[in-house]
N, C-alpha and C. Protein backbone atom coordinates (compact mmCIF):
# COMPACT_ATOMS: atom_id res chain seq x y z
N UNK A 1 7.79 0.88 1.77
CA UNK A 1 7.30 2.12 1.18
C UNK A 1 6.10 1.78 0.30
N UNK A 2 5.37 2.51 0.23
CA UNK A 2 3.67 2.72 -0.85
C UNK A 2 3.92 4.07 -1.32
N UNK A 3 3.90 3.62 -2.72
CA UNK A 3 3.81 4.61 -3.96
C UNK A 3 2.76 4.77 -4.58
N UNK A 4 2.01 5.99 -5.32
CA UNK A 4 0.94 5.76 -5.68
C UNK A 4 0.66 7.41 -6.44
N UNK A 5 -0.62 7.38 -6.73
CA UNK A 5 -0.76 8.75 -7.41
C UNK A 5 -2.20 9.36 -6.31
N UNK A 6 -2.50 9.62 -5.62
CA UNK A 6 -4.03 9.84 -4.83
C UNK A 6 -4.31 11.12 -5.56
N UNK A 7 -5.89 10.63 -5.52
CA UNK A 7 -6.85 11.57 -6.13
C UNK A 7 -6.40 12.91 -5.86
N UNK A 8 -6.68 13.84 -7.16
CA UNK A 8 -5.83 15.28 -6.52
C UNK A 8 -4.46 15.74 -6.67
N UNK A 9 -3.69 14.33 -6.86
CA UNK A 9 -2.11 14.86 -6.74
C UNK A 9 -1.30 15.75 -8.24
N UNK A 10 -2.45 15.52 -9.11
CA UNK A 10 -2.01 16.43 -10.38
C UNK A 10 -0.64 15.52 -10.87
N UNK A 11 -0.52 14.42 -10.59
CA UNK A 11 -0.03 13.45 -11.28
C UNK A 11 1.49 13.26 -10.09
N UNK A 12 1.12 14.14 -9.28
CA UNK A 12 2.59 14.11 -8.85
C UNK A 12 2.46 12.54 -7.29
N UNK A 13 3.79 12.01 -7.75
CA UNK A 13 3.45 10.66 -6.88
C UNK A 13 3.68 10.88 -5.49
N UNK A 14 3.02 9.62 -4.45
CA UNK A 14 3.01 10.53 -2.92
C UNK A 14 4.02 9.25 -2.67
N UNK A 15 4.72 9.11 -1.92
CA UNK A 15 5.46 7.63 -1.36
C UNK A 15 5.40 8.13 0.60
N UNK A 16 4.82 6.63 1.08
CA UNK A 16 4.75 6.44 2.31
C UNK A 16 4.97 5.63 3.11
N UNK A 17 6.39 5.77 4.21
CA UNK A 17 7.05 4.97 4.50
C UNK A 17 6.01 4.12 5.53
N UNK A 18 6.81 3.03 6.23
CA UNK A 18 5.97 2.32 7.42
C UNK A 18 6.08 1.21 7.41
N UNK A 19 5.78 0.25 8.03
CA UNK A 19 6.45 -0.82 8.63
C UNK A 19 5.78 -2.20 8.19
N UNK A 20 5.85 -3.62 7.87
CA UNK A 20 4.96 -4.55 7.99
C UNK A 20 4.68 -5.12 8.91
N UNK A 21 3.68 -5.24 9.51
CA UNK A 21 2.81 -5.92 10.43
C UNK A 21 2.80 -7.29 10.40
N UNK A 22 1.75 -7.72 9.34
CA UNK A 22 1.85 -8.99 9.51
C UNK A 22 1.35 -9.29 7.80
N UNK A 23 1.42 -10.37 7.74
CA UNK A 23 1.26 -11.14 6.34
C UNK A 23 0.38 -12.23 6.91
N UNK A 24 -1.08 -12.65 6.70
CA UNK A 24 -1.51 -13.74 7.06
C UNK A 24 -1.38 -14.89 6.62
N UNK A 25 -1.71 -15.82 7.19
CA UNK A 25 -1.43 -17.52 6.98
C UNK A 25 -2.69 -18.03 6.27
N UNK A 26 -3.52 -17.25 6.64
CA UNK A 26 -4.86 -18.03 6.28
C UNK A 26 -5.47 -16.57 4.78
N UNK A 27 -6.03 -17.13 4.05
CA UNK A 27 -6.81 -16.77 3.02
C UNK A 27 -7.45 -15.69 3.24
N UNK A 28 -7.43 -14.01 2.39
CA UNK A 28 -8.29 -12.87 3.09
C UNK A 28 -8.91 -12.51 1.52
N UNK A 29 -9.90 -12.45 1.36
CA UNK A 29 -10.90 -12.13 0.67
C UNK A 29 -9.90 -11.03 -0.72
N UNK A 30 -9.75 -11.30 -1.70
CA UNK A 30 -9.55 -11.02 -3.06
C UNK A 30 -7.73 -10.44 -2.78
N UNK A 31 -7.30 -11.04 -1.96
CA UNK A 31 -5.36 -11.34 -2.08
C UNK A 31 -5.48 -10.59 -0.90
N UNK A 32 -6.12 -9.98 0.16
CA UNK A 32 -5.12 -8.66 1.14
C UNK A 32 -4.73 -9.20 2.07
N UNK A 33 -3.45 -9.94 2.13
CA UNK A 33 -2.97 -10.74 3.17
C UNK A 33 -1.74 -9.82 3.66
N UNK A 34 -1.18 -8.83 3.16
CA UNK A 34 -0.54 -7.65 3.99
C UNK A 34 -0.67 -7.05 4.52
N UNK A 35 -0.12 -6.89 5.45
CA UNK A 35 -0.74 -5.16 6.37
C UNK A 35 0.49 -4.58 6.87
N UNK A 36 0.45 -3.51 6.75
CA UNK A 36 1.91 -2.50 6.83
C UNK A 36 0.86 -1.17 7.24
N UNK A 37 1.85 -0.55 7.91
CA UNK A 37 1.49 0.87 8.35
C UNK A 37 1.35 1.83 7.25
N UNK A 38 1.97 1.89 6.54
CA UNK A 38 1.92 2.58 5.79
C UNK A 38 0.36 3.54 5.56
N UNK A 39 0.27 5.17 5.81
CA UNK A 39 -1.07 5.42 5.59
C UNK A 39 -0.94 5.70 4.02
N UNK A 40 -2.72 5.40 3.33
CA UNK A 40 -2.68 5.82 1.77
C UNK A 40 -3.70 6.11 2.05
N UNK A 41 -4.09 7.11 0.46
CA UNK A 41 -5.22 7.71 0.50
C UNK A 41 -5.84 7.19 -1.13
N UNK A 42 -7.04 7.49 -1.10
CA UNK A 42 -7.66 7.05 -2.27
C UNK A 42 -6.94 7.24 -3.76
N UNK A 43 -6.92 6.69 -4.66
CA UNK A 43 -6.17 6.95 -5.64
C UNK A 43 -5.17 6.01 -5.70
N UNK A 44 -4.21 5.34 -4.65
CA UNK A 44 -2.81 5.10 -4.04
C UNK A 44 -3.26 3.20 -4.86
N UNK A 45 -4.66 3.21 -5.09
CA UNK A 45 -4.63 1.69 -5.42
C UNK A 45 -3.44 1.22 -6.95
N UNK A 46 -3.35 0.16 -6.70
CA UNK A 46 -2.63 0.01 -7.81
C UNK A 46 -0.90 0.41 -8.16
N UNK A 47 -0.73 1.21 -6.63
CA UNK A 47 0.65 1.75 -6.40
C UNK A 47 1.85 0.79 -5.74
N UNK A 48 2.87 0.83 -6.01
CA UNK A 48 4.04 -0.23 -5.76
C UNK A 48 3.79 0.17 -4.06
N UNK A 49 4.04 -1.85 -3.37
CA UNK A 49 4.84 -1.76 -2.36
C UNK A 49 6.39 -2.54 -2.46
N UNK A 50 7.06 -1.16 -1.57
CA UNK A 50 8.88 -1.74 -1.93
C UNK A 50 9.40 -1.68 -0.97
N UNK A 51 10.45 -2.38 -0.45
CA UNK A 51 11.25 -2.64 0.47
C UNK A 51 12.00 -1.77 0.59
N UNK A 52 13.10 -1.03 1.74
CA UNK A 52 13.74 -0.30 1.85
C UNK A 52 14.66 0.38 0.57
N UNK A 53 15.06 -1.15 0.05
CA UNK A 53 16.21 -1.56 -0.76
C UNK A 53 15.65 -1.52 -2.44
N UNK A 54 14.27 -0.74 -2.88
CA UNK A 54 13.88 -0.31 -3.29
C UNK A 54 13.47 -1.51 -4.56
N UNK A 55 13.37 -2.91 -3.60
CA UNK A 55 12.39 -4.20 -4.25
C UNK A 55 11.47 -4.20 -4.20
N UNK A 56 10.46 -4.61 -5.26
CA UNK A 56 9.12 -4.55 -5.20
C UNK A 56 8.46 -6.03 -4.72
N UNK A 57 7.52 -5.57 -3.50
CA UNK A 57 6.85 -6.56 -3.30
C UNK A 57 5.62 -7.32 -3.46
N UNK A 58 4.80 -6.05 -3.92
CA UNK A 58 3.89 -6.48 -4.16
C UNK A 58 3.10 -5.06 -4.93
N UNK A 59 2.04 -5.10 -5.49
CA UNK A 59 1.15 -4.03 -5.20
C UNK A 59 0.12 -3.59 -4.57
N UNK A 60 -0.28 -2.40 -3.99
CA UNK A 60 -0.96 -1.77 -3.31
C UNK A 60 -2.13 -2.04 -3.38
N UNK A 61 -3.26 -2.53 -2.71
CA UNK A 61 -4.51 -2.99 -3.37
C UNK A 61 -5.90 -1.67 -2.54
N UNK A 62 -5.48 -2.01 -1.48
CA UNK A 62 -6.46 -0.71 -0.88
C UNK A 62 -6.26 -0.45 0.28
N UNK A 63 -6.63 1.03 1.19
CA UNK A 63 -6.14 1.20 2.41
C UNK A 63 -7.34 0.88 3.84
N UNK A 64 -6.87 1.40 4.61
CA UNK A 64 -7.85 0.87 5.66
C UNK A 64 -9.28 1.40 5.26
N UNK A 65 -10.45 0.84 6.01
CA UNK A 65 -11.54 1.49 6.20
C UNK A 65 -11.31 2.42 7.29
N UNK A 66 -12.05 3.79 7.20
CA UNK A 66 -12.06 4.76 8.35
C UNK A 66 -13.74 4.62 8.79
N UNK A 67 -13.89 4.58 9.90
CA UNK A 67 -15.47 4.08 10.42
C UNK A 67 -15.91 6.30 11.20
């Protein structure tokens, strides 16, 4: 799950389930070595990621680029 506050939400928090992908082996430019489905929207930086079981794994750093 990704928790977070996105721009707009009037403080109210959004949580978005989805899956992990992969975790890389090799080094990705300023920590983003997670990738999970999870969609977020701007704002969401800085928001908990947690495991089903409602452990925290990490935090949220930023979401995909949209081209």
């Amino acid at each position: 799950m990704v928790g977070g506050f996105p721009i707009g939400s009037n403080g109210q928090i959004k949580v978005n389930y989805g899956e992990l992908v992969a975790n890389a082996a090799v080094v990705i430019d300023q920590g983003y070595q997670l990738l999970y489905t999870n969609e977020t929207t701007a704002g969401m930086s800085g928001g908990v990621v947690l495991t089903t079981g409602g452990l925290l794994v990490r935090m949220h750093g930023r979401g995909s680029q949209k081209c």
